[in-house]
Protein backbone atom coordinates (compact mmCIF):
# COMPACT_ATOMS: atom_id res chain seq x y z
CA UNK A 1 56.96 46.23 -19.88
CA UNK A 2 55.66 43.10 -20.96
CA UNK A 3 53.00 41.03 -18.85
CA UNK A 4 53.27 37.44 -18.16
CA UNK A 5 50.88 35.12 -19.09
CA UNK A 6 49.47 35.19 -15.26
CA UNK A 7 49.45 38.88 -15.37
CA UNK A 8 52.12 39.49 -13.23
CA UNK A 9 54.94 41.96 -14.29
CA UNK A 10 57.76 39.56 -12.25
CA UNK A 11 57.17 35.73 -11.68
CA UNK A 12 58.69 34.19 -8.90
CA UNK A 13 62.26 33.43 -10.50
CA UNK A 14 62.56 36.55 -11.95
CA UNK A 15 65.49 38.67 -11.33
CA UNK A 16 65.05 42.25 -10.06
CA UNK A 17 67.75 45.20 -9.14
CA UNK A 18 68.72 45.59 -5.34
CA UNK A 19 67.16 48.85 -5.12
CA UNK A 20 63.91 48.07 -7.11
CA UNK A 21 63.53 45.17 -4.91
CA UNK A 22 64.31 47.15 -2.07
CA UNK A 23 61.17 49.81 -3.08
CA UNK A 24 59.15 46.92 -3.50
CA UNK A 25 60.04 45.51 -0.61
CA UNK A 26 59.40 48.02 1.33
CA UNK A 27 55.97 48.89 -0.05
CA UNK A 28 54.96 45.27 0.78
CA UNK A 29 55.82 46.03 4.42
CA UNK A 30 53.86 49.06 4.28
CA UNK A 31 50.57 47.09 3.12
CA UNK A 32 50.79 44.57 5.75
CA UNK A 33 49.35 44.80 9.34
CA UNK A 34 52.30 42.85 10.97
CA UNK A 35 52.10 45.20 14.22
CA UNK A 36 48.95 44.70 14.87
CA UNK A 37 48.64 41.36 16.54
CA UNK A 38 51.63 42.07 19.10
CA UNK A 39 50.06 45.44 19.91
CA UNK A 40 46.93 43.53 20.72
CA UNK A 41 48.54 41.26 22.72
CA UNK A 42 50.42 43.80 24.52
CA UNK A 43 47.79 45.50 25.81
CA UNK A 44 45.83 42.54 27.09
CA UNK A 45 49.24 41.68 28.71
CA UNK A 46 49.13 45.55 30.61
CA UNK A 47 52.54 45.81 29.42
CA UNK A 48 54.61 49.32 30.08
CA UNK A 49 55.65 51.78 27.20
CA UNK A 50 59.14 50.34 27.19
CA UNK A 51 57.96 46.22 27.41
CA UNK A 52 55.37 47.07 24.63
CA UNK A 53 58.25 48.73 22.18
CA UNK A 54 60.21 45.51 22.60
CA UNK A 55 57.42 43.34 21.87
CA UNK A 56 57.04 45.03 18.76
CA UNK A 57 61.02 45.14 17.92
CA UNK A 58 60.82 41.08 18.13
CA UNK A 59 57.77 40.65 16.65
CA UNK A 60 59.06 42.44 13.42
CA UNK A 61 62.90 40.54 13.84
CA UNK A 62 61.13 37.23 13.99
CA UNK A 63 59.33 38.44 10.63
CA UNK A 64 62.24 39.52 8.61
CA UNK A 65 64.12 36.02 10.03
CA UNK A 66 61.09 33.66 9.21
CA UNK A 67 60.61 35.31 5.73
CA UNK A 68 64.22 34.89 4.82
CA UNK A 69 64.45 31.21 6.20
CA UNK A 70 60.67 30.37 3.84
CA UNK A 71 61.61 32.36 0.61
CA UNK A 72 65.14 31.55 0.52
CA UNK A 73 65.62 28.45 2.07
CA UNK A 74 62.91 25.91 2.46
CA UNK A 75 59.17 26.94 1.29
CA UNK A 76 61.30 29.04 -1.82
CA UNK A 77 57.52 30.75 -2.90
CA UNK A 78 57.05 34.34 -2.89
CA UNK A 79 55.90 34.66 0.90
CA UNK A 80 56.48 37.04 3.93
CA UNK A 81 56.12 35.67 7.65
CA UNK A 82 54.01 37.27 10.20
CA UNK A 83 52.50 37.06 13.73
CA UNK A 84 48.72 35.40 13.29
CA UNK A 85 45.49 36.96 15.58
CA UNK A 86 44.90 33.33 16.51
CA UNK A 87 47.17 33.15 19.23
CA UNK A 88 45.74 36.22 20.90
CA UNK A 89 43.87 34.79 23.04
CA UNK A 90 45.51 31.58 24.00
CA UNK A 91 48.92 34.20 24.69
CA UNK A 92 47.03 36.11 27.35
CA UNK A 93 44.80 32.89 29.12
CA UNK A 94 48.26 31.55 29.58
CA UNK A 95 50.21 34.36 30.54
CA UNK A 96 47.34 35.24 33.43
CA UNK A 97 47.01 31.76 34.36
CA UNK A 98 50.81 31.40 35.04
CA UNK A 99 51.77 34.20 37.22
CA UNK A 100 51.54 37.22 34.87
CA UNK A 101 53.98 38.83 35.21
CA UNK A 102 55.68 36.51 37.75
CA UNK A 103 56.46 33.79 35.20
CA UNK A 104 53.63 33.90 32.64
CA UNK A 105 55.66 34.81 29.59
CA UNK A 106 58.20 32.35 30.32
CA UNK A 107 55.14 29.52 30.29
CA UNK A 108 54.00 31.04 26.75
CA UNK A 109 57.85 30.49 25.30
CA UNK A 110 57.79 27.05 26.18
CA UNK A 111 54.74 26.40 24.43
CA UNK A 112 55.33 27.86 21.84
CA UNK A 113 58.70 25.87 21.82
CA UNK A 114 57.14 22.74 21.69
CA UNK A 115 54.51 23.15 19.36
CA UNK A 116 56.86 24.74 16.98
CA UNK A 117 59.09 21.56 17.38
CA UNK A 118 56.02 19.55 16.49
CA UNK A 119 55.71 21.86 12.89
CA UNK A 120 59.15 20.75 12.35
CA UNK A 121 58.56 17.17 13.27
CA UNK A 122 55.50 16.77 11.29
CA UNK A 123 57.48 18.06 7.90
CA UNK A 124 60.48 16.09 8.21
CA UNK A 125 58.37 12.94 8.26
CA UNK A 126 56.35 13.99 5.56
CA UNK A 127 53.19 13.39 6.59
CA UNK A 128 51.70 16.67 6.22
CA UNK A 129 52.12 16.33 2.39
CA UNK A 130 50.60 13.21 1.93
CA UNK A 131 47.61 14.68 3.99
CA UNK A 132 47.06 17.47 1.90
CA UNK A 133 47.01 15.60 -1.22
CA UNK A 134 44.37 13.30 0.25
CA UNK A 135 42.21 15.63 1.57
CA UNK A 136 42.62 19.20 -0.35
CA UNK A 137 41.58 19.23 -4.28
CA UNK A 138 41.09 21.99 -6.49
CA UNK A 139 37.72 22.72 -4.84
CA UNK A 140 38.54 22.34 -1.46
CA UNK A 141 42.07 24.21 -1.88
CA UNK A 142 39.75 27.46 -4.21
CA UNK A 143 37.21 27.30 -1.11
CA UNK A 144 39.88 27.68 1.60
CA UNK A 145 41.34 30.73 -0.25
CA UNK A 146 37.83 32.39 -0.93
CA UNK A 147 37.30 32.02 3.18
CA UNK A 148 40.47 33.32 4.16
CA UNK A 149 39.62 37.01 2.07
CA UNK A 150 36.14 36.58 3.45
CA UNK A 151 37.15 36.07 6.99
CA UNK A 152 39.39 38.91 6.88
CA UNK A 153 37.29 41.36 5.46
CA UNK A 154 35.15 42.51 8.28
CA UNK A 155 38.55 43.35 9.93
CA UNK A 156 40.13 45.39 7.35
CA UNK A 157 36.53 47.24 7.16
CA UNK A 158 36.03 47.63 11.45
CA UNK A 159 38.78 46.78 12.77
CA UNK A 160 40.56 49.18 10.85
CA UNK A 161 37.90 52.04 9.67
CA UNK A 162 34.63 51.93 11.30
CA UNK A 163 35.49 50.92 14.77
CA UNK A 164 39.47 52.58 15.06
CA UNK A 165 40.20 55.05 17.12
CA UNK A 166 39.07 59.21 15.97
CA UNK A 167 36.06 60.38 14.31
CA UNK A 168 34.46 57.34 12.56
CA UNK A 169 33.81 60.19 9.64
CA UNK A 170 37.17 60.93 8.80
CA UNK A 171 38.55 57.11 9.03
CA UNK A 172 35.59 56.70 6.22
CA UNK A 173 37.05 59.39 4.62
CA UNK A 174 40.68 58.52 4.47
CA UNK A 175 39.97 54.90 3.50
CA UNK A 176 37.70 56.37 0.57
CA UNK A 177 41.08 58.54 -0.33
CA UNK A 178 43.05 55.42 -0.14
CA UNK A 179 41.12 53.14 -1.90
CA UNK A 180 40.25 55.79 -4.59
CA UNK A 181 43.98 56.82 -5.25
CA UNK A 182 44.65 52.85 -5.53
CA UNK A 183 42.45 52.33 -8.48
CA UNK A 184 42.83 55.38 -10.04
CA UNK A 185 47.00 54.40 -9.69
CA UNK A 186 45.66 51.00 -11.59
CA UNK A 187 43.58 52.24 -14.38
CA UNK A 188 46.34 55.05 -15.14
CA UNK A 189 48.98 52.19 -15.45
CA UNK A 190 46.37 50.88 -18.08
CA UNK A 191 46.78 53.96 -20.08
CA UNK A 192 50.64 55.01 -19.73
CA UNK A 193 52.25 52.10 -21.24
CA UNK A 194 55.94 53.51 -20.61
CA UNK A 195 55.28 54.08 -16.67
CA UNK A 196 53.04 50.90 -16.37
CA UNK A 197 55.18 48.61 -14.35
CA UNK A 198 56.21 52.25 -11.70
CA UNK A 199 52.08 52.68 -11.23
CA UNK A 200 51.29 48.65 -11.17
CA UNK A 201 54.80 47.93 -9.49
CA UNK A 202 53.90 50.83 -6.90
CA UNK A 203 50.36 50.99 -6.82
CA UNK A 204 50.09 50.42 -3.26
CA UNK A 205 52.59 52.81 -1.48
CA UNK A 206 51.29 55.54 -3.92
CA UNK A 207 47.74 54.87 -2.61
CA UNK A 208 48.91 55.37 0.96
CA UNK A 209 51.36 57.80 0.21
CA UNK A 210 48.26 59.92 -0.56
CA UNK A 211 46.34 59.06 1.91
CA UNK A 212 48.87 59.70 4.39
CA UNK A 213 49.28 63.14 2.75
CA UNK A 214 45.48 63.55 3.14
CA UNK A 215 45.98 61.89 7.01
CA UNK A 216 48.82 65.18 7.85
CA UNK A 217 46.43 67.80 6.28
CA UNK A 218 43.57 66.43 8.19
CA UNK A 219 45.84 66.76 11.55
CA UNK A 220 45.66 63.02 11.56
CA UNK A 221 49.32 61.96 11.52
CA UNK A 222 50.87 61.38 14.66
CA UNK A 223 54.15 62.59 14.24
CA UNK A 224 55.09 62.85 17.94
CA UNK A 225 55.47 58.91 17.69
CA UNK A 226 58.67 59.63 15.16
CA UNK A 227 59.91 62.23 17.24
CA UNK A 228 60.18 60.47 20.70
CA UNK A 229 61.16 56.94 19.07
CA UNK A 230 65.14 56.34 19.70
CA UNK A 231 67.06 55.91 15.89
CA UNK A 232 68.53 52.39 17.34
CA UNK A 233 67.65 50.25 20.01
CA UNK A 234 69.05 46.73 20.55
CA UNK A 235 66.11 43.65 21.78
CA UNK A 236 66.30 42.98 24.91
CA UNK A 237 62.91 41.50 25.82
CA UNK A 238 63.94 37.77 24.73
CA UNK A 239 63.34 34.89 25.81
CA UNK A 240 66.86 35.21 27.75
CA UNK A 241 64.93 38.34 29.79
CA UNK A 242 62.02 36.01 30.82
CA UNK A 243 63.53 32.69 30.61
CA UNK A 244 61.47 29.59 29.71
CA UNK A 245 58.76 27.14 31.38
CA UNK A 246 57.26 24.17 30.38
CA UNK A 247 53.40 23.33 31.50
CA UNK A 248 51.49 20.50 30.21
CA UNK A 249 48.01 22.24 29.68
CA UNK A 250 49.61 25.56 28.16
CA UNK A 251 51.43 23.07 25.94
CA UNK A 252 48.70 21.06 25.06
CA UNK A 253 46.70 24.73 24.35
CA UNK A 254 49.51 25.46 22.03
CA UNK A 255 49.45 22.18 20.37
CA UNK A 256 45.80 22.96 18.97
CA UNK A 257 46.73 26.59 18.62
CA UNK A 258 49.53 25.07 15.86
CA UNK A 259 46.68 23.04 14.19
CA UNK A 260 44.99 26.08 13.47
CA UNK A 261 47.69 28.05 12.40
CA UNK A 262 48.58 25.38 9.81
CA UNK A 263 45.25 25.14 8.52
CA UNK A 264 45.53 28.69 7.61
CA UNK A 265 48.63 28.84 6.35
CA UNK A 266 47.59 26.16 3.85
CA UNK A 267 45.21 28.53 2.55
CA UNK A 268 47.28 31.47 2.32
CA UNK A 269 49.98 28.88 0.08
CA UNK A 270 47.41 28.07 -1.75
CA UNK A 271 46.26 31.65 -2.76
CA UNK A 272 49.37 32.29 -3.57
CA UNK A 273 50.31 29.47 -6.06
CA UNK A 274 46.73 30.73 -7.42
CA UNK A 275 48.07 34.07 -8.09
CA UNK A 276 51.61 32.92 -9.54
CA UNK A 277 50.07 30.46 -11.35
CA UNK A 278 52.72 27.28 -10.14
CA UNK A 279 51.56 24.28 -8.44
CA UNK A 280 52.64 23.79 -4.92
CA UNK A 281 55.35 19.98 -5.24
CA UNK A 282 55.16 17.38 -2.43
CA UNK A 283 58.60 18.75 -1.81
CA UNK A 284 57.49 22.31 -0.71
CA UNK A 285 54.89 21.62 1.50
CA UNK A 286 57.07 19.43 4.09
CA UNK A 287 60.26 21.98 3.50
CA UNK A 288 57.46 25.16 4.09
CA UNK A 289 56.08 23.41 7.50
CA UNK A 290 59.94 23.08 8.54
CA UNK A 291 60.38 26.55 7.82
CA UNK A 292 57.32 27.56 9.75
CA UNK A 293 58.82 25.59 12.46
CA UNK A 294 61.69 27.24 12.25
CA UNK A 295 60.33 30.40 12.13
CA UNK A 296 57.68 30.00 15.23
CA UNK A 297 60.99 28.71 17.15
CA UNK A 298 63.16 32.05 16.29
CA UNK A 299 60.27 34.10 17.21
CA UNK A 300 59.56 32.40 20.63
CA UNK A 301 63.51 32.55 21.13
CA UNK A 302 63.42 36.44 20.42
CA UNK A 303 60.49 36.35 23.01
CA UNK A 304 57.52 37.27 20.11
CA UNK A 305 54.30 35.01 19.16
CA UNK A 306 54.07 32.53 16.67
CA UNK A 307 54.62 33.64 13.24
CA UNK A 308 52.64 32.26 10.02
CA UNK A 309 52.27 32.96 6.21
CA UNK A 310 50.76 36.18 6.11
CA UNK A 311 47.67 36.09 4.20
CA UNK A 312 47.79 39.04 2.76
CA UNK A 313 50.76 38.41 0.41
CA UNK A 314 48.59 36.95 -2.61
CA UNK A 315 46.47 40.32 -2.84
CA UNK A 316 49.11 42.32 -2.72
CA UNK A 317 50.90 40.34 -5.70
CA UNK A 318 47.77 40.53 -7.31
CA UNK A 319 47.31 44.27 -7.19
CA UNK A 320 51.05 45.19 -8.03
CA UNK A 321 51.96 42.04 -10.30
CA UNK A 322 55.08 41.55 -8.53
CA UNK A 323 55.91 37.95 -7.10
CA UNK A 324 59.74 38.27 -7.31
CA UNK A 325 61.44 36.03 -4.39
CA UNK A 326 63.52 38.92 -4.69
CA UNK A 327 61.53 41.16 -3.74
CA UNK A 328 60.19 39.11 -0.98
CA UNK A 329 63.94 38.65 0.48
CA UNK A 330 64.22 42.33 0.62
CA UNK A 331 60.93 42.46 2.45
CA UNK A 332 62.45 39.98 5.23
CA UNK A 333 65.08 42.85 5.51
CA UNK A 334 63.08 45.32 5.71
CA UNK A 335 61.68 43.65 9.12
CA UNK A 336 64.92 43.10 10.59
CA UNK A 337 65.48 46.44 10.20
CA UNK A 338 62.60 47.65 11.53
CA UNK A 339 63.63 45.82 14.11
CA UNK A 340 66.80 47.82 15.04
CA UNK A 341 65.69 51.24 13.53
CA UNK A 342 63.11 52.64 16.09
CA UNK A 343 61.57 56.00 14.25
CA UNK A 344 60.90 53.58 11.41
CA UNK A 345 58.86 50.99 13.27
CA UNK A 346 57.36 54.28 15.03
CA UNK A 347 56.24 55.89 11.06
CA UNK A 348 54.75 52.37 10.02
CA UNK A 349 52.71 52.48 13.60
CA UNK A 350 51.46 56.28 13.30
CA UNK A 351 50.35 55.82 9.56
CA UNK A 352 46.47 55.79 10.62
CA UNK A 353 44.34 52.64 10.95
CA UNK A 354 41.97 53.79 8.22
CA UNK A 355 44.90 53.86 5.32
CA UNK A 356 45.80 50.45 5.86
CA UNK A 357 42.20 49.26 6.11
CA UNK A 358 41.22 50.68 2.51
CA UNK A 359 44.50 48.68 1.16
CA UNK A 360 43.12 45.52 3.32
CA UNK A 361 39.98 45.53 2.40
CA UNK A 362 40.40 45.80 -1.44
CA UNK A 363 43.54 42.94 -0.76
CA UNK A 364 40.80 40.80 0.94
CA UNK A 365 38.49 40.89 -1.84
CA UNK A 366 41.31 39.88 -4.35
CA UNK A 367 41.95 36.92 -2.08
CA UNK A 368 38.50 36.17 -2.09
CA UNK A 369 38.20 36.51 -6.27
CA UNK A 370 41.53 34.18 -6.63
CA UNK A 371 40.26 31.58 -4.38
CA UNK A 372 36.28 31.01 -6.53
CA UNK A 373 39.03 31.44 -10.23
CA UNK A 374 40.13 28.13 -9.11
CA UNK A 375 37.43 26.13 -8.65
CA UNK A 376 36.99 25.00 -12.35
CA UNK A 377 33.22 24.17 -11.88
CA UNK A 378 30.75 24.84 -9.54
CA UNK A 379 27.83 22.13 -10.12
CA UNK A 380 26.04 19.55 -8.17
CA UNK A 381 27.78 18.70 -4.70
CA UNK A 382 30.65 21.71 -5.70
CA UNK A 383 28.07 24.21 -4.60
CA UNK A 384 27.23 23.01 -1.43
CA UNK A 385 31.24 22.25 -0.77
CA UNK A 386 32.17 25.69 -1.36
CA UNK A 387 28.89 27.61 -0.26
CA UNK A 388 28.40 26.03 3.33
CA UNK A 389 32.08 26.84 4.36
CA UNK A 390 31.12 30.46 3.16
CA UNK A 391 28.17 30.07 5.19
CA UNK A 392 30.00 29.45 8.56
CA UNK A 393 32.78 31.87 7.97
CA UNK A 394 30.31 34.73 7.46
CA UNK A 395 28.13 33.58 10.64
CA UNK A 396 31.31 33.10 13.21
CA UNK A 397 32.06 36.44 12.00
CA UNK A 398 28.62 37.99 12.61
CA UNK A 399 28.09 35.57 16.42
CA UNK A 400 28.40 37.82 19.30
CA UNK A 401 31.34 37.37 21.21
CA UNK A 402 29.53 36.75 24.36
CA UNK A 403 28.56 32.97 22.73
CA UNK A 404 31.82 32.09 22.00
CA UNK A 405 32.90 32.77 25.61
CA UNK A 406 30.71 30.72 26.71
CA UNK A 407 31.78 27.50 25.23
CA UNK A 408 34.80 24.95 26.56
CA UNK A 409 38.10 27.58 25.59
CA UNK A 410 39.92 24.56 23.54
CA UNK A 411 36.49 24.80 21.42
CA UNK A 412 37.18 28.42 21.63
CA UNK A 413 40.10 28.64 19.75
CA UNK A 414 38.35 26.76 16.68
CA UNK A 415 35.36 29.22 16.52
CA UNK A 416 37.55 32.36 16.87
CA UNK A 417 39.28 31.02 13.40
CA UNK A 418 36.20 31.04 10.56
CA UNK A 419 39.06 29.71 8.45
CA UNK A 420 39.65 27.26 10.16
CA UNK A 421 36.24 25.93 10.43
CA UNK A 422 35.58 26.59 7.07
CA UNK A 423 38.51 24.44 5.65
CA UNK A 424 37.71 21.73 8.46
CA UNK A 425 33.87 21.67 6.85
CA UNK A 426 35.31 21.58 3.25
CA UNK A 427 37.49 18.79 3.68
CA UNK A 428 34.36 16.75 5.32
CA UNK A 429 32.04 17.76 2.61
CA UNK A 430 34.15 16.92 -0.05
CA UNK A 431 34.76 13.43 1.49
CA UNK A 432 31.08 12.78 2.35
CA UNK A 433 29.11 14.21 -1.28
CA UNK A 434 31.93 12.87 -2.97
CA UNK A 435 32.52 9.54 -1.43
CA UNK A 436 31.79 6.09 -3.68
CA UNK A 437 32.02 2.60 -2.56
CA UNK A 438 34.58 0.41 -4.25
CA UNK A 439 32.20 -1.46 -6.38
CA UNK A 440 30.95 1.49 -8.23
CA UNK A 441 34.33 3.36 -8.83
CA UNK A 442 35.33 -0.30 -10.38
CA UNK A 443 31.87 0.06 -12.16
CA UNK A 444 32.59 3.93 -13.69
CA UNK A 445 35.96 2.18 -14.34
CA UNK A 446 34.68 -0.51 -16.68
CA UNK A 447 31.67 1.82 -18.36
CA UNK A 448 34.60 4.69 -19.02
CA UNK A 449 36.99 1.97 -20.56
């Protein structure tokens, strides 16, 4: 199998079997956290056994929907949707604050109605490209990527391994397996040129095929989950079950919620046209905010969250070399089936925490890597543009909870998102260290001439 000049086995255009893409496919699923978020949120929400299945079953419809829409349609880069952690906390203030259960969902759908219309608004006019040229170069774009693997990497390591639920010994211990049968996957597909692209191609689902094999011998596998979830269920928790409200301060919540979440799906693009190696066009990035419209409006339809670029889709390309749009339309499948198909939905959420934490965390670190390979140099005011972002992502990881709290909750939002922050402080920095007045650009002008 011959590697592309990137490294990847399959670029973006390439075309790939149905059933290969189907494996891969579903292997990508498997790496990614997707029902994670909605869990979270269903808890805070105290919602019963039966509410909380549903929330899940829309959650991953609105994934497989929003990733066809982006990788066929309108963003057309190798990219799977999914539900963000941002909103967490903004979905339960306003579900409490507007009758709970009495009417509190229905406030939360029409939010996120609005600011999804707003997504769609701001792409059609095209002013989100012209923004991002302006303010996000090659050093600004490599420091938002290097953030977003930093930022996630405490929760692939605690969220995930040292603070999950069961003996904090054995989560250590599976995530070792994991990790361990990953590399050892990657350096045999180093040395067995005929089966390369099966143990680069597959790396990932071998890794936690193992360690789910080590999760079943340690009596670690919950397979009562499989056994009690129905084969087929249809969704019935949409937004046609809890109808839809409009409130001007949960809208306005949502509006800076959206802010956030398209500040970080800018830096999950970017990682990803880092990994494949092809420039983002003008084009793209006003067609990919209409599809993230689109695809925060189906999922607050179907009754889920807003969905975003999930930013683990450029490590995972990285560690399997596979970037096939293909690939990434059988992936949107996958969801929508898991949508439908209840004992699948149930094996992806008894596969234990640890696994998918020693897949995240190595896929966070790749992120990381990608992001600093393209900033070109790092010398004079580049250090200080992408160190101090690193800086603040690392410390609103580390501050206490209990400080955050405290401040105003639309300030809140910000400071729960490092990557956010850190892309916000990158843009300034760049503009400040790198600013000139007009006379001396005209004066470099002349001297360069």
């Amino acid at each position: 199998m011959k590697t592309q000049d990137n490294g990847l086995l399959y670029g973006p255009e390439d075309k790939i079997p149905v059933w290969e893409s189907g494996l891969l496919g579903l292997q990508h699923v498997l790496a990614m956290d997707v029902y994670v978020p909605p869990l979270i949120i269903a808890g805070l929400l105290s919602m019963g056994a039966a509410q909380k299945t549903g929330f899940l079953q829309v959650a991953f419809l609105a994934c497989g929907l929003g990733t066809l829409i982006q990788t066929i349609w309108l963003l057309k880069m190798p990219m799977s949707q999914g539900p963000s952690y941002v909103p967490v906390g903004a979905v339960a203030g306003v579900y409490l604050a507007n009758g709970a259960s009495h009417g509190g969902m229905a406030t939360v759908i029409g939010s996120c109605l609005v600011g999804a219309i707003l997504l769609i608004i701001l792409g059609l006019t095209g002013i989100y490209q012209k923004i991002i040229n302006k303010l996000v170069p090659p050093v600004v774009g490599g420091t938002i990527i290097a953030c977003v693997g930093l930022s996630l990497l405490p929760s692939a390591l605690n969220d995930n391994i040292f603070q999950a639920p069961g003996n904090i010994y054995q989560n250590m211990e599976l995530a070792a397996i994991t990790m361990g049968a990953l590399l050892i996957t990657i350096a045999l597909s180093n040395y067995f040129r005929r089966t390369r692209k099966i143990l680069k191609a597959g790396s990932i689902v071998i890794a936690m095929f193992v360690g789910t094999l080590a999760a079943a011998h340690m009596k670690l596998f919950n397979w009562s989950l499989i056994q009690q979830a129905p084969w087929f269920s249809w969704p019935h928790f949409t937004a046609a079950y809890y109808g839809i409200h409009f409130s001007g301060m949960a809208i306005f919540t949502f509006v800076i919620i959206y802010i956030v979440l398209t500040t970080e799906t800018m830096g999950t693009w970017f990682a990803m046209s880092s990994v494949t190696n092809e420039p983002i066009t003008a084009r793209q990035w006003n067609r990919g905010l209409i599809g993230e419209g689109l695809s925060c409006l189906l999922a607050a339809l179907l009754g889920s969250t807003p969905m975003t670029g999930y930013s683990t889709n450029a490590g995972v390309v990285s560690i399997t070399g596979v970037a096939s749009r293909r690939v990434f339309i059988a992936v949107g499948v996958w969801f929508i089936i898991l949508g439908f198909v209840g004992k699948l939905s149930a094996f992806l959420s008894a596969i234990p925490d640890a696994i998918i934490g020693g897949v995240f965390s190595i896929i966070c670190m790749i992120i990381m890597l990608n992001g600093l390979k393209l900033i070109k140099t790092m010398t004079g005011n580049e250090i200080y543009i992408v160190g101090v972002p690193m800086v603040l992502t690392l410390a609103l990881i580390l501050v206490p909870a209990k400080v955050i709290s405290q401040t105003p909750p639309m300030l809140q939002y910000f400071l729960k998102s490092p990557i956010t922050i850190a892309a916000l402080t990158a843009i300034i920095l760049n503009l400040v260290l790198n600013w000139q007045p007009h006379w001396t650009k005209e004066k470099t002008a002349k001297m360069l001439n």
